[in-house]
Structure formats: C-alpha cells, structure tokens
Protein backbone atom coordinates (compact mmCIF):
# COMPACT_ATOMS: atom_id res chain seq x y z
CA UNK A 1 -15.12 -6.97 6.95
CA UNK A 2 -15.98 -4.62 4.26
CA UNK A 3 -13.35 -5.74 1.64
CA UNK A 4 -10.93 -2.54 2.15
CA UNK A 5 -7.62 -2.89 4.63
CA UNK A 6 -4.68 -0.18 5.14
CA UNK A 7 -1.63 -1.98 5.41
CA UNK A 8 1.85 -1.08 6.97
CA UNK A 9 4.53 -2.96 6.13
CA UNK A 10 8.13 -3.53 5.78
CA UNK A 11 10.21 -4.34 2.13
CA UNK A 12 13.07 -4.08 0.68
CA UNK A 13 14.64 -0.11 -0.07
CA UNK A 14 16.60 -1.08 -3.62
CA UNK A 15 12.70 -0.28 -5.24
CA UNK A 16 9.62 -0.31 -2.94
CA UNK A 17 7.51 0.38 -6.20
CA UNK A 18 5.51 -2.42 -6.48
CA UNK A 19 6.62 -5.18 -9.12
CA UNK A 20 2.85 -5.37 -10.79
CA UNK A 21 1.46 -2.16 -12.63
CA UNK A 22 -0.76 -0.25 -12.79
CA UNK A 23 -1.88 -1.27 -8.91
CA UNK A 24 -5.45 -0.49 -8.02
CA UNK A 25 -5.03 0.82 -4.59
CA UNK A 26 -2.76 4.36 -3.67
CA UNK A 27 0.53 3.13 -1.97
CA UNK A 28 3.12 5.53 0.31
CA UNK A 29 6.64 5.50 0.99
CA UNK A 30 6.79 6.82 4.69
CA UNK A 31 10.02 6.03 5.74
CA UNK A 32 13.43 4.71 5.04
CA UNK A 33 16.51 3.52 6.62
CA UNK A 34 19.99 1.27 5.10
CA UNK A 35 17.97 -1.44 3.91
CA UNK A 36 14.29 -1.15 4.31
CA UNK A 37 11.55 1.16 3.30
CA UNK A 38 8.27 1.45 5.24
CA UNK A 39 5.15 1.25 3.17
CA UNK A 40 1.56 1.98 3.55
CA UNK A 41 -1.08 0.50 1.46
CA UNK A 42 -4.65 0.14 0.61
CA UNK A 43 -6.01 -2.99 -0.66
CA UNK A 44 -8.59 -5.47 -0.80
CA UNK A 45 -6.55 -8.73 1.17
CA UNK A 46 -3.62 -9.46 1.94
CA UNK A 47 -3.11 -11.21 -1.37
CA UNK A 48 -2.84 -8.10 -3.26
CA UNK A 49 0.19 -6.73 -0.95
CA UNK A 50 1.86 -9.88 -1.48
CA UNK A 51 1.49 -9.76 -5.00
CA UNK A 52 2.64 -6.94 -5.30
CA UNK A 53 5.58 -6.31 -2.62
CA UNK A 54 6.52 -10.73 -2.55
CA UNK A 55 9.29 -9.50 0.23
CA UNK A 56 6.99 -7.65 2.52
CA UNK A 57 7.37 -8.22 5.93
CA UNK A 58 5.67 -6.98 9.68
CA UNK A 59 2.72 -6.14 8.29
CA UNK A 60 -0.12 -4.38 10.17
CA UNK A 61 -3.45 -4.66 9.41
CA UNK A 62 -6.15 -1.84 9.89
CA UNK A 63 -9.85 -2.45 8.60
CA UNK A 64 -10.94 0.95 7.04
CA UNK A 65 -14.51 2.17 5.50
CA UNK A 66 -12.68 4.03 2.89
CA UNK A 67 -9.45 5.19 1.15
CA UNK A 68 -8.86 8.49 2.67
CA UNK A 69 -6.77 11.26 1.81
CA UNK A 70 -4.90 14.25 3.63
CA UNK A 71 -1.89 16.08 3.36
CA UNK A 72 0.53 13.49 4.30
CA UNK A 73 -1.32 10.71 1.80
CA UNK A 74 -2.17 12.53 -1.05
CA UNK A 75 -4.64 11.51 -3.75
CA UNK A 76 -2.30 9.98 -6.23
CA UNK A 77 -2.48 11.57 -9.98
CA UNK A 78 -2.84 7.80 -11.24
CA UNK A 79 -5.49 6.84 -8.71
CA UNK A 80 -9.13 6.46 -10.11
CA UNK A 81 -11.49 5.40 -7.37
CA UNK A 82 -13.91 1.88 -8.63
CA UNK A 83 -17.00 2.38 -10.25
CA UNK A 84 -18.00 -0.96 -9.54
C-alpha cells in the first residue's frame, strides 16, 4: 500500500464538514437524503476519516496512486498538495 486511500462513506447530514480543521486531504459531499450525507475522501488510513467524521459508517475502501481531480471532484481552493 502506498499510504493514499479514497474513501466512501456514510455520516450524519446535520454537518458532514469534518469536526477537525484545516484537514489535509480534499473531501466531497456527493449525496444526501433525510438523515445521511454520502462522503468521499482522501486520506492516509482509516484513522484520519475517523478522526475526522467519529460517526462514519459503510465505508469503502479504494487504494489510489494519487489524489485526482475532474469535474465532479474539483481541486479544492484550500487544498495544497505535500511537499514532503
């Protein structure tokens, strides 16, 4: 595993925003019904979702190379990509 996931998952729709800022990795809201909102985020474990979203739930886990971008997950304004 290279160290970078994309995570789906299902939390809570009152605020999806994550309860930790500023958050390293770009998150999307890409969907919504009475009570939950469906979320898609990068990140480095599953540690850092949980951190951040504590009532996330059904996740799915994808191994990726890269954050990538396109028209339906734009490159966040806050987003600066690691330097490390």
């Amino acid at each position: 595993m290279n160290g970078l996931i994309r995570v789906r998952f299902i939390t809570f729709i009152d605020d999806y925003r994550p309860i930790n800022r500023p958050v390293r990795y770009p998150y999307y809201c890409t969907g919504k019904g009475f009570v939950h909102a469906v979320l898609v985020s990068y990140a480095d474990g599953l540690d850092y979702i949980m951190a951040n979203w504590p009532d996330a739930h059904v996740l799915g886990v994808e191994e990726v190379d890269s954050i990538e971008f396109d028209e339906r997950f734009p490159k966040r304004f806050w987003y600066k990509e690691a330097t490390e």
